[in-house]
C-alpha atoms as a PDB file:
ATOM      1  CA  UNK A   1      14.493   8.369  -7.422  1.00  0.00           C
ATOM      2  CA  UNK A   2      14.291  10.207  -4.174  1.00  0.00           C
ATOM      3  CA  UNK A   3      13.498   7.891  -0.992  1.00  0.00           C
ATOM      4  CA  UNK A   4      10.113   9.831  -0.286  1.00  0.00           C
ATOM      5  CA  UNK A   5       9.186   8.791  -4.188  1.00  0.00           C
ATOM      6  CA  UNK A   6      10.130   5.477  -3.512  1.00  0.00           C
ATOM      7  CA  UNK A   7       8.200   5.612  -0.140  1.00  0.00           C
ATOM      8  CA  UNK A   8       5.074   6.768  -1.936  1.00  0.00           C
ATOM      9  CA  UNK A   9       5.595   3.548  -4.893  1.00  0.00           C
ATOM     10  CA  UNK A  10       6.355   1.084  -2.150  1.00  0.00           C
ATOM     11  CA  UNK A  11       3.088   2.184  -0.020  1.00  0.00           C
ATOM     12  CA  UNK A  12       1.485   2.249  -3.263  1.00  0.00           C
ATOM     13  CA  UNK A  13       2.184  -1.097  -3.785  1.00  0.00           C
ATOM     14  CA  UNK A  14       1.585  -2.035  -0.861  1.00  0.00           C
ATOM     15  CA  UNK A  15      -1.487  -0.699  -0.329  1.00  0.00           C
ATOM     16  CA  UNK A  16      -3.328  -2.934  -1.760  1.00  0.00           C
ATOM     17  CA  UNK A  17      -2.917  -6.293  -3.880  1.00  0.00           C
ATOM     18  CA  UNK A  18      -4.785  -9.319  -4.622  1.00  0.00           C
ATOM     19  CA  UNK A  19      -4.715 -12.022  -2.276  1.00  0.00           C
ATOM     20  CA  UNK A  20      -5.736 -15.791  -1.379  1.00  0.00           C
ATOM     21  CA  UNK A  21      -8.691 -15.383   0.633  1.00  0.00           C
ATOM     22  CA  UNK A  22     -12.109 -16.232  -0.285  1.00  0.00           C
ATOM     23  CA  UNK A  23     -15.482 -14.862  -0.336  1.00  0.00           C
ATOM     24  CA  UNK A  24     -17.449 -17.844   0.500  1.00  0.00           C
ATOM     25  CA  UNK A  25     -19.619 -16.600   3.264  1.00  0.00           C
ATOM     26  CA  UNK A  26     -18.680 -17.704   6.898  1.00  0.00           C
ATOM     27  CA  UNK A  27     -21.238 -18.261  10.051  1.00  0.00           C
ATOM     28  CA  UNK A  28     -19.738 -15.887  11.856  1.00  0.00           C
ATOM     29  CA  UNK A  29     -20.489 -13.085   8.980  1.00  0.00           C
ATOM     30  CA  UNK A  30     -24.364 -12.067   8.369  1.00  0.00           C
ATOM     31  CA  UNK A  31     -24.125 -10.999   4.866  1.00  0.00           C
ATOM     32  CA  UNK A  32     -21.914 -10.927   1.658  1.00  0.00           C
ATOM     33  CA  UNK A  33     -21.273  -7.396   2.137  1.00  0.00           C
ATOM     34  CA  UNK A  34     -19.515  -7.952   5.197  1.00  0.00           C
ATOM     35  CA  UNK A  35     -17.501 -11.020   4.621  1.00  0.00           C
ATOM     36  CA  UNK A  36     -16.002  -8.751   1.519  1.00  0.00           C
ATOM     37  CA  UNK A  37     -14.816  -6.241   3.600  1.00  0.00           C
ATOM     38  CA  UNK A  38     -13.578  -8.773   6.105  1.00  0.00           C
ATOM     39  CA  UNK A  39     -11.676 -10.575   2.840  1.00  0.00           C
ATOM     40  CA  UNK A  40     -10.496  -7.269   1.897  1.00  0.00           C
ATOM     41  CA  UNK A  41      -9.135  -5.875   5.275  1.00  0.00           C
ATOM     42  CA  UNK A  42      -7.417  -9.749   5.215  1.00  0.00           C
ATOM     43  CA  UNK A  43      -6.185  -9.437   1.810  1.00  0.00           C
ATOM     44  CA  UNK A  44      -4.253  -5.439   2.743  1.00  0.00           C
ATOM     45  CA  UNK A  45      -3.340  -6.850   5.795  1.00  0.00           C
ATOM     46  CA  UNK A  46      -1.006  -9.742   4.017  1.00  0.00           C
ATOM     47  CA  UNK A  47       0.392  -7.291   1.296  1.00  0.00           C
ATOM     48  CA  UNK A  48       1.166  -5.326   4.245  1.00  0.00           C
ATOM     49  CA  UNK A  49       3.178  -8.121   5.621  1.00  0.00           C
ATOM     50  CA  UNK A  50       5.056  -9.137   2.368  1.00  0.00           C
ATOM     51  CA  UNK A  51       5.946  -5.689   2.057  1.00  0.00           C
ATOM     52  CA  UNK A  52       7.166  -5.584   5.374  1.00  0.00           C
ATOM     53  CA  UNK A  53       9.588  -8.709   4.808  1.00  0.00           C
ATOM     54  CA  UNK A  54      10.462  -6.951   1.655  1.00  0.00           C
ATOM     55  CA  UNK A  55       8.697  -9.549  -0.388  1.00  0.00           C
ATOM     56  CA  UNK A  56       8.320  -7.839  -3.914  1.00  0.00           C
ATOM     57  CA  UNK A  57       6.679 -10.841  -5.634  1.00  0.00           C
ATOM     58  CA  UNK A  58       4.314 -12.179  -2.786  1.00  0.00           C
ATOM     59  CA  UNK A  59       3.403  -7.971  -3.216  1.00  0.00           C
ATOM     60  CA  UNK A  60       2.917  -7.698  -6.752  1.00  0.00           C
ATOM     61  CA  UNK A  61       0.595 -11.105  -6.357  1.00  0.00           C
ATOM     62  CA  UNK A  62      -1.794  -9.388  -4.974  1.00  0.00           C
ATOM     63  CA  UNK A  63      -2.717  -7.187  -8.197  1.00  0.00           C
ATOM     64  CA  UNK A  64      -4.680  -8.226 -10.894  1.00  0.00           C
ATOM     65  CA  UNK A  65      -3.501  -9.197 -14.006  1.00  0.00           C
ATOM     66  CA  UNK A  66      -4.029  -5.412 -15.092  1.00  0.00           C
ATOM     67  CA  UNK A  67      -4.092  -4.292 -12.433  1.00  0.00           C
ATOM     68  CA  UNK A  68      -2.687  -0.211 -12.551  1.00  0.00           C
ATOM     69  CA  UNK A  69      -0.545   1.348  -9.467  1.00  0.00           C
ATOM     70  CA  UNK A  70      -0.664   4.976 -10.203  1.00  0.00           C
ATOM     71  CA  UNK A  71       0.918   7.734  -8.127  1.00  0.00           C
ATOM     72  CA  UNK A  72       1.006  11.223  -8.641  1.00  0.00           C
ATOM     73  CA  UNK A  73       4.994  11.943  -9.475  1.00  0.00           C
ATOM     74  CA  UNK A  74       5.434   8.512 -11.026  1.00  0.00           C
ATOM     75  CA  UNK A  75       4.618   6.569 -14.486  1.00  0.00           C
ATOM     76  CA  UNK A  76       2.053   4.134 -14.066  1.00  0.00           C
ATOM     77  CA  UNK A  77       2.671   0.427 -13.283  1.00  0.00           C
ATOM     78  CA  UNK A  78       0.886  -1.861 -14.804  1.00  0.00           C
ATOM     79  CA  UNK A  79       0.431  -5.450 -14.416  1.00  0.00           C
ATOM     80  CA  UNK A  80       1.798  -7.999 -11.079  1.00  0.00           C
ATOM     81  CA  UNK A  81       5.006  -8.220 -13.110  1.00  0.00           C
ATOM     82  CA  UNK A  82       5.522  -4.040 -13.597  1.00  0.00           C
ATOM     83  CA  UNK A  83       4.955  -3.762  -9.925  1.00  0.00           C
ATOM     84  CA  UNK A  84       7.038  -7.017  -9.291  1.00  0.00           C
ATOM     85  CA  UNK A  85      10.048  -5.152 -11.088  1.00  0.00           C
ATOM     86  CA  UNK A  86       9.425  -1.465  -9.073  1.00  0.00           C
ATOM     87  CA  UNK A  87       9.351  -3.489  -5.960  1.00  0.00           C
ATOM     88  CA  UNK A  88      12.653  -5.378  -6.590  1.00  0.00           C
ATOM     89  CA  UNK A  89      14.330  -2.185  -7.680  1.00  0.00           C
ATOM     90  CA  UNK A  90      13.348  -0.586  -4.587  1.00  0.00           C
ATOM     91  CA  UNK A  91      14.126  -3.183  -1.808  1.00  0.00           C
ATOM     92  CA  UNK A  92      17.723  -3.344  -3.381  1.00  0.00           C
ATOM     93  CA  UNK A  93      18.377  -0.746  -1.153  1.00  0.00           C
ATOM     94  CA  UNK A  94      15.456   0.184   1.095  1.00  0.00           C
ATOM     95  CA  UNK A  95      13.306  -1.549   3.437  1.00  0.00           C
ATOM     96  CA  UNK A  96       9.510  -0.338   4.992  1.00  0.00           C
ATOM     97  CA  UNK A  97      10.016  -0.548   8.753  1.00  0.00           C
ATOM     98  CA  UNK A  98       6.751   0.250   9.948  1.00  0.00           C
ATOM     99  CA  UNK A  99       3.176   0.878   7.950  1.00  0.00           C
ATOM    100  CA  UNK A 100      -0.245   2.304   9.989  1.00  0.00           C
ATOM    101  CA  UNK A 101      -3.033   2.106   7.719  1.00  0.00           C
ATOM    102  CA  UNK A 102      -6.750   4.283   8.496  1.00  0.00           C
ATOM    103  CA  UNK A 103      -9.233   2.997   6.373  1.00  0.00           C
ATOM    104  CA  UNK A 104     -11.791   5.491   5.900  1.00  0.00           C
ATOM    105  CA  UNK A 105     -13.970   2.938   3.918  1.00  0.00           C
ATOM    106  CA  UNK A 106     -14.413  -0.405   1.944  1.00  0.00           C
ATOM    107  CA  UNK A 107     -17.789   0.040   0.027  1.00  0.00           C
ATOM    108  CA  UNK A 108     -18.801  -3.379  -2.096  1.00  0.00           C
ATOM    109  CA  UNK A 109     -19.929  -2.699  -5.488  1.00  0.00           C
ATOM    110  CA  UNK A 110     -21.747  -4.687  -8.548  1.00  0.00           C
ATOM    111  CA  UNK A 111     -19.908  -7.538  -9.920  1.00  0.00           C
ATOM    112  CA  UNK A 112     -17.560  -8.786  -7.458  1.00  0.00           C
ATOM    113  CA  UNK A 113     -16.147  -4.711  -7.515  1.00  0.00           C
ATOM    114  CA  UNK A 114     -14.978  -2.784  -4.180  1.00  0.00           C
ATOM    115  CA  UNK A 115     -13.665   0.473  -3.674  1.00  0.00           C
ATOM    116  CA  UNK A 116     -11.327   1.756  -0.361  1.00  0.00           C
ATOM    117  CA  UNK A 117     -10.271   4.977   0.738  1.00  0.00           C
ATOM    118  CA  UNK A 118      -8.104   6.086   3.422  1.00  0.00           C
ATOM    119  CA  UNK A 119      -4.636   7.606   4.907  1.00  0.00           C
ATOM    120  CA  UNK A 120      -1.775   6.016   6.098  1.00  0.00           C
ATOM    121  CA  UNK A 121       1.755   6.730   7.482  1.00  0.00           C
ATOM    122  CA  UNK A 122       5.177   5.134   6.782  1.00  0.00           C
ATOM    123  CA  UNK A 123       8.429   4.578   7.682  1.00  0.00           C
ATOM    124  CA  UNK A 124      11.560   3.563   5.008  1.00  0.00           C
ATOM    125  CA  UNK A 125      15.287   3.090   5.528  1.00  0.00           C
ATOM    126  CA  UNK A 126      17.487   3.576   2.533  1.00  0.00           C
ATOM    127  CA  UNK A 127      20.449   2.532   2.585  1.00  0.00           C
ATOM    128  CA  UNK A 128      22.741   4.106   5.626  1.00  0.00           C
ATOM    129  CA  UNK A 129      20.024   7.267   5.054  1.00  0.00           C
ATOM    130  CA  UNK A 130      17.857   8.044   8.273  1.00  0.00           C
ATOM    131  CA  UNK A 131      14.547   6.572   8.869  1.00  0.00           C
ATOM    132  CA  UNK A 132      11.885   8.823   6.754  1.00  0.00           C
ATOM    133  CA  UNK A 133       8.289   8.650   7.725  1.00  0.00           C
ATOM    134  CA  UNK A 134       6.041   9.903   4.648  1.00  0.00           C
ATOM    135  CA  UNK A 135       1.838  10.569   5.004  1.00  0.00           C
ATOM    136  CA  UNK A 136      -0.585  10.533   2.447  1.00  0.00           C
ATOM    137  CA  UNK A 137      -3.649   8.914   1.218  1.00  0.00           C
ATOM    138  CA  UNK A 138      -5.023   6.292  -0.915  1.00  0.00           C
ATOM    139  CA  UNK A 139      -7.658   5.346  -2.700  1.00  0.00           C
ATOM    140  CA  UNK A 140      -8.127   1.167  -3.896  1.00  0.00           C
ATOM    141  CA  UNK A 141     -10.602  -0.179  -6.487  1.00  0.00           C
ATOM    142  CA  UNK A 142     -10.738  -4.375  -6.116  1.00  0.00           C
ATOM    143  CA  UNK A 143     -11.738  -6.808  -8.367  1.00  0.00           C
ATOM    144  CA  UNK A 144     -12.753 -10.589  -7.893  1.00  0.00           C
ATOM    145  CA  UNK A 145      -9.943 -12.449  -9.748  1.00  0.00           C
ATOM    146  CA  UNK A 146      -8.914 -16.111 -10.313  1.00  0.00           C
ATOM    147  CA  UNK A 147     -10.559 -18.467  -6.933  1.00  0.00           C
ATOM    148  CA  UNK A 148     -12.649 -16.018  -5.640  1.00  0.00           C
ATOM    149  CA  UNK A 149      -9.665 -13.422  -3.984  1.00  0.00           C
ATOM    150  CA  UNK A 150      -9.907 -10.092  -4.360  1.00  0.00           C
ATOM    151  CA  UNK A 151      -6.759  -8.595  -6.397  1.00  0.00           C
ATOM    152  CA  UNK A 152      -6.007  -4.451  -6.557  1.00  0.00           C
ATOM    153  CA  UNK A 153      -7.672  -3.145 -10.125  1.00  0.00           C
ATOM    154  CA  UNK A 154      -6.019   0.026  -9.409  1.00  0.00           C
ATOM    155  CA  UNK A 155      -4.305   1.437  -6.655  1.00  0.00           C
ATOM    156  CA  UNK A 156      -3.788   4.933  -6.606  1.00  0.00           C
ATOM    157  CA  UNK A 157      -1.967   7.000  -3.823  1.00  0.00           C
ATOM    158  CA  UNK A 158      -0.826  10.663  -3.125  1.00  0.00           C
ATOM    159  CA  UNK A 159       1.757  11.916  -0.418  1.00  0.00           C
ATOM    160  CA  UNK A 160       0.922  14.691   2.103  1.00  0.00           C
ATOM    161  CA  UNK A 161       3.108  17.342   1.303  1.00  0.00           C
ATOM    162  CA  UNK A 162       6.334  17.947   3.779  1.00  0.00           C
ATOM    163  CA  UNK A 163       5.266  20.049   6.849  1.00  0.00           C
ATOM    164  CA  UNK A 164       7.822  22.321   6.418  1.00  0.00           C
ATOM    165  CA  UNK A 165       7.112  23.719  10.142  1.00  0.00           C
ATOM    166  CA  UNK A 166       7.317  20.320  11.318  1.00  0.00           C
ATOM    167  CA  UNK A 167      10.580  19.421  10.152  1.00  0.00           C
ATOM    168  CA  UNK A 168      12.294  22.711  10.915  1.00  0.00           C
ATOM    169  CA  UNK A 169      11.388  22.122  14.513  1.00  0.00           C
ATOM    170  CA  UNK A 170      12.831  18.739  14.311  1.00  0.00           C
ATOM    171  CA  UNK A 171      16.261  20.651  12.601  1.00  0.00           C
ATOM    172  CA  UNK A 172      16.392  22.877  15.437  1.00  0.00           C
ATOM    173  CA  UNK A 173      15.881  20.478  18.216  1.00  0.00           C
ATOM    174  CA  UNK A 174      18.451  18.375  16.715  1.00  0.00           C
ATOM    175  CA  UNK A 175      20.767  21.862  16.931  1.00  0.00           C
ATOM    176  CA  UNK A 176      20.237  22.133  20.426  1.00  0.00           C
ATOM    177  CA  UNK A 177      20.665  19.030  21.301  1.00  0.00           C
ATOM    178  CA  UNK A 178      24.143  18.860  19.600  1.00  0.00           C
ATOM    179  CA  UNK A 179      22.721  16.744  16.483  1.00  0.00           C
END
């Protein structure tokens, strides 16, 4: 598997799992519909971080029971355990050194449902392979599970295609600069 693939299933996974916090309305929030996105940005914001401490099963904890990761150049994972697996395999050898998320939006749906969209950048090591840094965009559908936390349904994300111009700068600069 290539690093950018494994880039892509890591964010994938990382974007967006189920998590501890609650909905249970605070004073601070005025309505449901905002504490959920509040519990939501919380919930991304700690599978960020056990991705970033290369934490594949605090990661995979954060999907649903079925919960589906799906990616565009990769077989489906299904299930904490699937993901669990994928994420183990991959932090073997690689590590995320830096995620920027840009939510786009978190709209609250019937039934304890949510759906998020947005873009996001990355950064992996592999190995003794240079830092990549991948772009694409995502797209999350959460579910109320077990206590009240919201847990990924399905998680589906697409890389940006390589700006060839981009990186042929970078080639040349690194030319002229002896690299």
């Amino acid at each position: 598997m290539t690093t950018r693939a494994r880039a892509g299933l890591l964010l994938a996974a990382l974007q967006f799992t189920a998590c501890e916090v609650s909905r249970t309305p605070r004073p601070e929030v005025v309505d449901a519909d905002s504490a959920a996105r509040e519990d939501i940005r919380a919930a991304l914001n700690r599978y960020q971080e056990a991705l970033l401490s290369a934490d594949a099963r605090a990661a995979a904890s954060f999907f649903a029971s079925d919960g589906r990761l799906m990616q565009a150049d990769a077989p489906d994972l299904v299930g904490a355990r699937q993901v669990n697996d994928s994420l183990s395999a991959f932090f073997a050898d690689a590590r995320i050194t830096s995620i920027s998320l840009d939510r786009s939006s978190i709209d609250i749906g019937p039934a304890g449902t949510a759906h998020e969209i947005g873009t996001f950048i990355q950064s992996v090591r592999a190995g003794d392979q240079a830092e990549q840094t991948v772009r694409g965009r995502y797209a999350i559908r959460w579910r109320v599970g077990p206590e009240s936390s919201w847990r990924i349904n399905v998680f589906l994300s697409s890389l940006y295609p390589v700006d060839s111009a981009a990186a042929d700068t970078a080639a040349a600069a690194d030319t002229d600069s002896g690299g």
